[in-house]
C-alpha atoms as a PDB file:
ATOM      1  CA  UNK A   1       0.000   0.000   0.000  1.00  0.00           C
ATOM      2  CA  UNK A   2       1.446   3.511  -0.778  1.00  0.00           C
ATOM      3  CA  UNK A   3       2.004   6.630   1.150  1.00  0.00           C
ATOM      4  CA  UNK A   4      -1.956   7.916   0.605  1.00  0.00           C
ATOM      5  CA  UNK A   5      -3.921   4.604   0.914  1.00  0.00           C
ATOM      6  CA  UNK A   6      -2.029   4.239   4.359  1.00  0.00           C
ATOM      7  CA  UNK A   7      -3.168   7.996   4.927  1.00  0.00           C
ATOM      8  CA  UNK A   8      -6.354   7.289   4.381  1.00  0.00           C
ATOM      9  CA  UNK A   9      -6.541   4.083   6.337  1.00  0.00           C
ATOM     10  CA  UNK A  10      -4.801   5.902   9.586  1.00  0.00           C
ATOM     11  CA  UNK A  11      -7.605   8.836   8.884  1.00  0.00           C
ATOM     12  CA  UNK A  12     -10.370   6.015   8.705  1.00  0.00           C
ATOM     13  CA  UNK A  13      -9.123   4.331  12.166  1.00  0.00           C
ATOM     14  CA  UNK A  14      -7.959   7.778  14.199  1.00  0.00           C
ATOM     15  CA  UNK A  15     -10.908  10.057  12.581  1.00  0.00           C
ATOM     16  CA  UNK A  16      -9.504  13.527  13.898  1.00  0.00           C
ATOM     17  CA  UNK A  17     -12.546  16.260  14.629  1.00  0.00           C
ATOM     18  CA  UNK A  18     -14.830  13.342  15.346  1.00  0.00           C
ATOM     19  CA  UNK A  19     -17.697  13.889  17.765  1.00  0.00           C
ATOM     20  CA  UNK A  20     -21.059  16.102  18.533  1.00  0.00           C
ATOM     21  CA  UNK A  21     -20.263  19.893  18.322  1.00  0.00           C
ATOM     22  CA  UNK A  22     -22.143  21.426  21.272  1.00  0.00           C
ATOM     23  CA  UNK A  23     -22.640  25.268  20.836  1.00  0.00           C
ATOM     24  CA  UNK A  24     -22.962  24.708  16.549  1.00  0.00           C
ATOM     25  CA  UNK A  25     -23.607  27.587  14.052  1.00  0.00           C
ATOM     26  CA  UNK A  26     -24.326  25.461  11.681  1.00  0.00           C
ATOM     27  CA  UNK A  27     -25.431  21.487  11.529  1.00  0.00           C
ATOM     28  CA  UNK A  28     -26.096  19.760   7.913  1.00  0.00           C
ATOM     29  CA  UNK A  29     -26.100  15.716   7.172  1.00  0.00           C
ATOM     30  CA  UNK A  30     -26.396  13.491   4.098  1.00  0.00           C
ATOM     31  CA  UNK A  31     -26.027   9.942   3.419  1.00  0.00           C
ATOM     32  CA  UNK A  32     -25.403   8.095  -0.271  1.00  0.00           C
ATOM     33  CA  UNK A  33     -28.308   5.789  -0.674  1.00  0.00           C
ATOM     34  CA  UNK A  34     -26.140   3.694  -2.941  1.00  0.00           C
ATOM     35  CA  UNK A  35     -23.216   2.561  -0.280  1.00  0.00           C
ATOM     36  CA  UNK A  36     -24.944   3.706   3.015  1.00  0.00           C
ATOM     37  CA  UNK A  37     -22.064   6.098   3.593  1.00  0.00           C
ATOM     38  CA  UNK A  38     -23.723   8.793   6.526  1.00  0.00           C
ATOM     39  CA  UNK A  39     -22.169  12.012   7.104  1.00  0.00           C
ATOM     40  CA  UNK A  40     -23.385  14.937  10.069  1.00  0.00           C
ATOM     41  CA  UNK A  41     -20.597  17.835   9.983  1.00  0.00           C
ATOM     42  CA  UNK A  42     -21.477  20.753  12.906  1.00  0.00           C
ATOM     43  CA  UNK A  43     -19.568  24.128  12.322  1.00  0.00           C
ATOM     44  CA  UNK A  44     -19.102  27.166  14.355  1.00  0.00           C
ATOM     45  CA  UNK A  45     -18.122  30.157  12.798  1.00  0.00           C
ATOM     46  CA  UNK A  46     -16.802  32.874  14.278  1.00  0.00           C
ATOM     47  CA  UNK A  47     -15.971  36.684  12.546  1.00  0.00           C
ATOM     48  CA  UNK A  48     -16.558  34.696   8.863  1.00  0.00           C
ATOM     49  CA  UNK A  49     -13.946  31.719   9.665  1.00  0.00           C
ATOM     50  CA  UNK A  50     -14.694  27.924  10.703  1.00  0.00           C
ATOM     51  CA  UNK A  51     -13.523  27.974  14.413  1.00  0.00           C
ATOM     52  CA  UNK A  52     -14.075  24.441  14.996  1.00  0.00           C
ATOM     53  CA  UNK A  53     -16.037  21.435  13.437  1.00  0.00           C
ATOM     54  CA  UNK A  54     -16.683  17.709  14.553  1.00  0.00           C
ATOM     55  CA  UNK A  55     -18.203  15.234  12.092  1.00  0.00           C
ATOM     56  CA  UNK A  56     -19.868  12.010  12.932  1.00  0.00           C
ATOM     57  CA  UNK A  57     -21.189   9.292  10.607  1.00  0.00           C
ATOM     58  CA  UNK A  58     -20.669   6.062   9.550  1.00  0.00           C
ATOM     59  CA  UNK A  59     -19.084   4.069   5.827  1.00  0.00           C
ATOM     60  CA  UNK A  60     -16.608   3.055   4.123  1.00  0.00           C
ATOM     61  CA  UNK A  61     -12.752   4.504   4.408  1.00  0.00           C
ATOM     62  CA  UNK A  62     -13.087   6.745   1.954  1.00  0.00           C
ATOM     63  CA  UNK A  63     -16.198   8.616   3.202  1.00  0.00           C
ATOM     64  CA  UNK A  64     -15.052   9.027   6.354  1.00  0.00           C
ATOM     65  CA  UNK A  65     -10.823   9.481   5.965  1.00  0.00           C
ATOM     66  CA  UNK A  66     -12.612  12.234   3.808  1.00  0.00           C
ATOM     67  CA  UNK A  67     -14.555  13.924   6.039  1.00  0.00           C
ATOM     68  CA  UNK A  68     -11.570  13.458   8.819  1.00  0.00           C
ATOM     69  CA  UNK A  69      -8.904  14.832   6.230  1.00  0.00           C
ATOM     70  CA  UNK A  70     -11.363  17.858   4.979  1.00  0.00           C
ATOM     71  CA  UNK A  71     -12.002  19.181   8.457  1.00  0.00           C
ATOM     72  CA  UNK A  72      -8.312  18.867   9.558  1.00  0.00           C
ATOM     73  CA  UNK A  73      -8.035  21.485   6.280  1.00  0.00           C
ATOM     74  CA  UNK A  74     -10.942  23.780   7.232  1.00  0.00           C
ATOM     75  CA  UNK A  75     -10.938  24.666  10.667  1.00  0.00           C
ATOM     76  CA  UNK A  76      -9.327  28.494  10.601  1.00  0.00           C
ATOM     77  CA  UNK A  77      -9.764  29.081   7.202  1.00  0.00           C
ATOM     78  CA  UNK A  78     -12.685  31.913   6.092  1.00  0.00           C
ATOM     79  CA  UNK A  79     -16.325  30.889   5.544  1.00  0.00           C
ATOM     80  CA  UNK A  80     -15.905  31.768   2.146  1.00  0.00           C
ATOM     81  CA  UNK A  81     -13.107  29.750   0.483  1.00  0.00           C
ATOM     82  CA  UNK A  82     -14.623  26.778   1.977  1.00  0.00           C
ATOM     83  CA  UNK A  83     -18.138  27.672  -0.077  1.00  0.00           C
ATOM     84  CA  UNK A  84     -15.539  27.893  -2.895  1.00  0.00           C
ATOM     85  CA  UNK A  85     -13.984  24.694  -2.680  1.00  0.00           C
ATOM     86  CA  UNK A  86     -14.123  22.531  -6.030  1.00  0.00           C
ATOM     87  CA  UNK A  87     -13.862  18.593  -6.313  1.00  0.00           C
ATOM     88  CA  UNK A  88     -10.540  18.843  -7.354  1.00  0.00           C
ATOM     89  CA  UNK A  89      -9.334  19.678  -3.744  1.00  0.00           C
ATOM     90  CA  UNK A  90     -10.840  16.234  -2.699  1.00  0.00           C
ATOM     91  CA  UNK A  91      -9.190  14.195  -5.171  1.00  0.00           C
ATOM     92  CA  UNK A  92      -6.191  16.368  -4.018  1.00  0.00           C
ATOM     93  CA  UNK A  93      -6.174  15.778  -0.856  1.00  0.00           C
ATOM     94  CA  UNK A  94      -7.095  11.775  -1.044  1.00  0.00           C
ATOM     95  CA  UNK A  95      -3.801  11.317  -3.214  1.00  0.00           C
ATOM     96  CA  UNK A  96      -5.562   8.012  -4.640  1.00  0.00           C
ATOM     97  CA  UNK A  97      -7.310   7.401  -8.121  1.00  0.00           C
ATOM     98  CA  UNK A  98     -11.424   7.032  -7.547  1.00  0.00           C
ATOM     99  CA  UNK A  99     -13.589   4.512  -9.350  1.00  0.00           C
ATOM    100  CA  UNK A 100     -17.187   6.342  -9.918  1.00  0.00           C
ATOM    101  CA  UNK A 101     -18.669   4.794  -7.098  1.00  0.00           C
ATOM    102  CA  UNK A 102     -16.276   6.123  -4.564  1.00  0.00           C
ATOM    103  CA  UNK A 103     -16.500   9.418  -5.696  1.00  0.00           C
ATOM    104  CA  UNK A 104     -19.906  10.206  -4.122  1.00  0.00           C
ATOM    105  CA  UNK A 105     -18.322   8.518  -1.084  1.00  0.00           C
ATOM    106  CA  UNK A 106     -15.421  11.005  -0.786  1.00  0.00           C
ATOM    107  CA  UNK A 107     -17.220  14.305  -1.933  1.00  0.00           C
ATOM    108  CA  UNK A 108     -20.262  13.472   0.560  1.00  0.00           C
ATOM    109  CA  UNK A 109     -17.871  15.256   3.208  1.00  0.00           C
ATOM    110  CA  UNK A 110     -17.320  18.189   1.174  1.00  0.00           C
ATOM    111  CA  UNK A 111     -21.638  18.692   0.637  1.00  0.00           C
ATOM    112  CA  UNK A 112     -21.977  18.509   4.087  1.00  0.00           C
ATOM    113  CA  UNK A 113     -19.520  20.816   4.895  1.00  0.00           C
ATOM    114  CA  UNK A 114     -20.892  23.604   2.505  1.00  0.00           C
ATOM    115  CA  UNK A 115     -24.248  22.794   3.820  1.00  0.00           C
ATOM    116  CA  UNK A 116     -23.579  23.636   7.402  1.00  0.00           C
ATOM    117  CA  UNK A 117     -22.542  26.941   6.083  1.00  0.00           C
ATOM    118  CA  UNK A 118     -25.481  28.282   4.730  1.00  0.00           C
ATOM    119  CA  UNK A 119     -27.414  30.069   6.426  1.00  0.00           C
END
C-alpha cells in the first residue's frame, strides 16, 4: 500500500474532529443511498472563519478518511473559500485514483460541509 492509501486508512481508524459539536452555528447531514455512507458535519463560525467542526457518521474509508482529512483542512480558514472549494481539492487531498462509485463517497464530506454553512 502507498504513502496515501495508508493515509487514508490511519484517517479512517484515528478520525480527527470526530464527535457532537455542542454550541454549533451550523449542523447539515447526508447519506449516499447507494453505499450507506452517513455524514453529520457541525460548524461554528466565528468573525466569517470555521472555528471548529466535529463530524460524525458512519461508511466506508473513503467517506469518512474524507470527512476526517477535509475538516483537519478547514478549521481556521474563512467561511468563504470553503463555499468555494471545487472537487478537485478532494481528489487532491485523497492522493488516490477514484472509481465512480467512490467518488460520491469522498465528496459526501465536502456537501456537508458547505451545507452547514449556509445560512
Amino acid at each position: 500500500m502507498d504513502m496515501y492509501g495508508e493515509n487514508i486508512l490511519f484517517h479512517y481508524k484515528n478520525p480527527l474532529h470526530s464527535g457532537k459539536l455542542e454550541g454549533a452555528t451550523g449542523s447539515a447531514a447526508d447519506s449516499n443511498p447507494l453505499c450507506g455512507d452517513k455524514i453529520q458535519i457541525d460548524v461554528k463560525v466565528e468573525d466569517g472563519k470555521i472555528v471548529d467542526a466535529l463530524f460524525s457518521g458512519e461508511g466506508c474509508a473513503i467517506s469518512q478518511a474524507s470527512a476526517s482529512m477535509l475538516l483537519d483542512e478547514m478549521i481556521g480558514k474563512p467561511v468563504e473559500e470553503v463555499k468555494s472549494l471545487e472537487n478537485q481539492f478532494i481528489y487532491d487531498m485523497l492522493g488516490v485514483p477514484l472509481t465512480t462509485n467512490r467518488v460520491k463517497c469522498a465528496m459526501l464530506s465536502l456537501v456537508v460541509l458547505k451545507q452547514s454553512l449556509i445560512k
